[in-house]
C-alpha atoms as a PDB file:
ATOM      1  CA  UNK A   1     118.847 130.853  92.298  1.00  0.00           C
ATOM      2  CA  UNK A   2     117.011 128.130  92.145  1.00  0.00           C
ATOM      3  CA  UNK A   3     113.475 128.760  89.775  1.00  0.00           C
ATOM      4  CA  UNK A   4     109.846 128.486  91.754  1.00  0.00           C
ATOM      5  CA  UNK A   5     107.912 125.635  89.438  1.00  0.00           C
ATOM      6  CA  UNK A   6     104.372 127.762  90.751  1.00  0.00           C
ATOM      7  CA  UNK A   7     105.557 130.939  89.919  1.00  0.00           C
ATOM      8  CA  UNK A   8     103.349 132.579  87.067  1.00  0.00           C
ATOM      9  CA  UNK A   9     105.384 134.058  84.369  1.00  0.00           C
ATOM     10  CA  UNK A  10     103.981 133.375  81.071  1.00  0.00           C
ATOM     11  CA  UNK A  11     100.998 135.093  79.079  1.00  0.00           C
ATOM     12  CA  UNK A  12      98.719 132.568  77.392  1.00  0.00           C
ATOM     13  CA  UNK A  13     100.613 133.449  73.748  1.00  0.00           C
ATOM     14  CA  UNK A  14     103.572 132.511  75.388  1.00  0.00           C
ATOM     15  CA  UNK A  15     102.604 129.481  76.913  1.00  0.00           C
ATOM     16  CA  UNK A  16     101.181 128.613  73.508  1.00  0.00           C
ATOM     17  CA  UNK A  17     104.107 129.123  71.256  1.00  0.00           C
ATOM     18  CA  UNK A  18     106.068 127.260  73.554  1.00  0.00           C
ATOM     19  CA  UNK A  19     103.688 124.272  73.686  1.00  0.00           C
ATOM     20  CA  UNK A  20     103.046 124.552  69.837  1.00  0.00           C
ATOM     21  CA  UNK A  21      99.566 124.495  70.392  1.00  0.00           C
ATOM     22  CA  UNK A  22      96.975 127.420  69.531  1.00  0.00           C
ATOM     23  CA  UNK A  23      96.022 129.456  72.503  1.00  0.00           C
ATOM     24  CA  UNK A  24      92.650 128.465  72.082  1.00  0.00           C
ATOM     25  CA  UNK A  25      93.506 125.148  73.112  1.00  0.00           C
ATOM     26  CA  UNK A  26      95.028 126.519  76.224  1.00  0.00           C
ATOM     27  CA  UNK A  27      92.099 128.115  76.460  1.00  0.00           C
ATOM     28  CA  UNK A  28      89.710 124.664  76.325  1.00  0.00           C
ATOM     29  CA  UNK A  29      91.822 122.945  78.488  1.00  0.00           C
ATOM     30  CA  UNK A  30      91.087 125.764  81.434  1.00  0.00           C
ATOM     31  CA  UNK A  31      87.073 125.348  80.585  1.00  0.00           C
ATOM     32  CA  UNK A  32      87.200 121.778  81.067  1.00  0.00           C
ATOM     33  CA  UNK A  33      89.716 121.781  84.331  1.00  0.00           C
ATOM     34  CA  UNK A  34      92.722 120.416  82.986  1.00  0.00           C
ATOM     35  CA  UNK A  35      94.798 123.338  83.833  1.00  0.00           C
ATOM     36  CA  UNK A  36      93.831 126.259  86.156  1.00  0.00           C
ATOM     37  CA  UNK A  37      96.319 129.397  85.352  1.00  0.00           C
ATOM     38  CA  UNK A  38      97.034 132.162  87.528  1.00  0.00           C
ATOM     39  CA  UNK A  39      95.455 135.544  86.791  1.00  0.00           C
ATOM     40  CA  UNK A  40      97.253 138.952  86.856  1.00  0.00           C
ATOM     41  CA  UNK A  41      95.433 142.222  88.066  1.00  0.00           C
ATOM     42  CA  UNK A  42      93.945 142.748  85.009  1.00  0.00           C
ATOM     43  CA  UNK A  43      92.449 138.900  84.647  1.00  0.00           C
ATOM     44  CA  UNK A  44      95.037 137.892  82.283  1.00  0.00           C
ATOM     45  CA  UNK A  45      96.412 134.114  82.208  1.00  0.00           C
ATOM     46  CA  UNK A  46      99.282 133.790  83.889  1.00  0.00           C
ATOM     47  CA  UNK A  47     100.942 130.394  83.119  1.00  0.00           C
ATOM     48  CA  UNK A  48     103.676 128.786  85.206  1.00  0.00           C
ATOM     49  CA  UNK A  49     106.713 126.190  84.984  1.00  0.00           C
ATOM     50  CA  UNK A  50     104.430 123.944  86.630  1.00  0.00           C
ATOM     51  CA  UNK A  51     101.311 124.390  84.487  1.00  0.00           C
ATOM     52  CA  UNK A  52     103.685 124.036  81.381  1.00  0.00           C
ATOM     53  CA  UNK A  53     104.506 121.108  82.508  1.00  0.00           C
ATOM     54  CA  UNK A  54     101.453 119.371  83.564  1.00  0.00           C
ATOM     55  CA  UNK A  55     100.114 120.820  79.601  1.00  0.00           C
ATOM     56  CA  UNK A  56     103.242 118.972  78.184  1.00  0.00           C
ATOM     57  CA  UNK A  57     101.838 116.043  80.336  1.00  0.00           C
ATOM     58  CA  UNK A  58      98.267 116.574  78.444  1.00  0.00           C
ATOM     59  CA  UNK A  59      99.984 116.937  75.200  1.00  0.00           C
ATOM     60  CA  UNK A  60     101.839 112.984  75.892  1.00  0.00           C
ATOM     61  CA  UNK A  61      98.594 111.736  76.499  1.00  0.00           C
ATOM     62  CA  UNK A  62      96.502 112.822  73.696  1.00  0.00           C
ATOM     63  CA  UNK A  63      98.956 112.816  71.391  1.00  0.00           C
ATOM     64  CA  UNK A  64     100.912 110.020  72.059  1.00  0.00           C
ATOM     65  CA  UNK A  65      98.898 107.521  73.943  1.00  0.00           C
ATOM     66  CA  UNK A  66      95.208 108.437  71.656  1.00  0.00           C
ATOM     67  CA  UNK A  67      93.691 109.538  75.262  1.00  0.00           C
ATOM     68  CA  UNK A  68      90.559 111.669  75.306  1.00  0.00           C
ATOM     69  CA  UNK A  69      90.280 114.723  77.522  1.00  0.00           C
ATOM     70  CA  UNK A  70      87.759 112.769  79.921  1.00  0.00           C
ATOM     71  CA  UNK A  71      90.007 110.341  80.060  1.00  0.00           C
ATOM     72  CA  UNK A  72      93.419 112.712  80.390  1.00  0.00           C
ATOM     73  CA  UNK A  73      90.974 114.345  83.582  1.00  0.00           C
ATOM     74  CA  UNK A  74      90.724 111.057  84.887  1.00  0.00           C
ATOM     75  CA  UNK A  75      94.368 109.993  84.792  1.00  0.00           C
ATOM     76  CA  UNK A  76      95.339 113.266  86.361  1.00  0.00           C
ATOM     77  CA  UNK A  77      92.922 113.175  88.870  1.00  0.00           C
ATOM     78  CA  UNK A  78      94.287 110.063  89.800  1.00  0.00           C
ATOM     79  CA  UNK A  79      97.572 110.407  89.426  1.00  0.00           C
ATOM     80  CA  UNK A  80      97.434 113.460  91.931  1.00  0.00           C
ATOM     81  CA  UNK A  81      95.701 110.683  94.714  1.00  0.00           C
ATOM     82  CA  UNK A  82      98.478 108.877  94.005  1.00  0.00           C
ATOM     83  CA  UNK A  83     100.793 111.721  94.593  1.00  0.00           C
ATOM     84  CA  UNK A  84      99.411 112.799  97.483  1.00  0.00           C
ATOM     85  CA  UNK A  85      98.932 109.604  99.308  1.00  0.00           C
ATOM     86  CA  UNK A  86     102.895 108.723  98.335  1.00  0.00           C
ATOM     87  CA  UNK A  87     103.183 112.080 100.332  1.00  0.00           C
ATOM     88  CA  UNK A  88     101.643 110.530 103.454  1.00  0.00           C
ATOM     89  CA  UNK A  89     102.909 107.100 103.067  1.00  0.00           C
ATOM     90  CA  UNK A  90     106.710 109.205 103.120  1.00  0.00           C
ATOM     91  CA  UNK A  91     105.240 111.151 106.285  1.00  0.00           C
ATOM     92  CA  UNK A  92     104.319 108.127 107.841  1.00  0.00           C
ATOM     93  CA  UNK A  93     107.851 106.252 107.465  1.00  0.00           C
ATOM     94  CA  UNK A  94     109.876 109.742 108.986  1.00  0.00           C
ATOM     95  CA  UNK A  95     107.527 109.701 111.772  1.00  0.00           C
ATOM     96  CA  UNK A  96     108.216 105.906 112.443  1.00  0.00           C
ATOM     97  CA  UNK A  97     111.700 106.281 112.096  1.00  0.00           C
ATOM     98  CA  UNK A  98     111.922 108.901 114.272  1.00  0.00           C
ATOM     99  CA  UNK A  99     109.840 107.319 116.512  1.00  0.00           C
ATOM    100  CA  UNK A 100     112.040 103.958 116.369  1.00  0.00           C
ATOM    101  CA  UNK A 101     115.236 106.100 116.544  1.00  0.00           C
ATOM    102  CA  UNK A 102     114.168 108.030 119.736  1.00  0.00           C
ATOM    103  CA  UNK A 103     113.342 104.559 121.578  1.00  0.00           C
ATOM    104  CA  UNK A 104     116.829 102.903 120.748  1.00  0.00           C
ATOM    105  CA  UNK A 105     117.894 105.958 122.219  1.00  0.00           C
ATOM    106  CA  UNK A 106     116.368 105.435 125.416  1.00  0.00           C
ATOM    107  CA  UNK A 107     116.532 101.698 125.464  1.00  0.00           C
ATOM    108  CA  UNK A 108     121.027 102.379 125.096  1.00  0.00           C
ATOM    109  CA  UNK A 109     121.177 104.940 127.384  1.00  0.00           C
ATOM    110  CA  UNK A 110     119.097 103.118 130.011  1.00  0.00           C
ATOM    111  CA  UNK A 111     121.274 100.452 129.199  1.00  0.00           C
ATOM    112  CA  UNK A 112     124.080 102.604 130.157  1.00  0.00           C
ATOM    113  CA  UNK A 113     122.989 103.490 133.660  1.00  0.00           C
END
């Protein structure tokens, strides 16, 4: 069974141990926007695949690459345009293609008549 990146499964400790970071930081990076975590019933932070993920992302960039977290916003902000407009450039192309396959089907079978 294949394992929904968006489902929310882990409490903030969790989230934290796995990460190796403090859960305060967890808790920073949801002030300033970096991360936006489900919330159960009873308001607790819910953290999923994906959101572990996109904080291991964070981590590489601070960590690694020196990058502040105006600057991480920034490059995830963009990065997500990115994403999304390599979504509708992918869109585009099927919707040609099928357009170009459905007129070499006309153009053969009026060929055949």
């Amino acid at each position: 069974m294949a394992v929904n990146p968006d489902e929310p499964v882990y409490v903030i400790s969790v989230a934290a141990r796995m990460l190796r970071v403090h859960p305060q930081t967890l808790r920073m990076y949801e002030r300033v926007g970096l991360v936006h975590p489900q919330r159960s019933q009873a308001n607790i932070r819910l953290y999923s695949e994906g959101d572990l993920e996109r904080l291991r992302h964070i981590q590489r960039l601070t960590r690694e690459l020196g990058v502040n977290l105006a600057g991480v916003e920034i490059i995830l902000d963009l990065l997500g345009k990115m994403e999304a407009l390599q979504r509708r450039v992918q869109a585009e192309m099927r919707r040609q293609r099928r357009e170009i396959e459905r007129e070499l089907r006309e153009e053969l079978l009026g060929e055949e008549r």
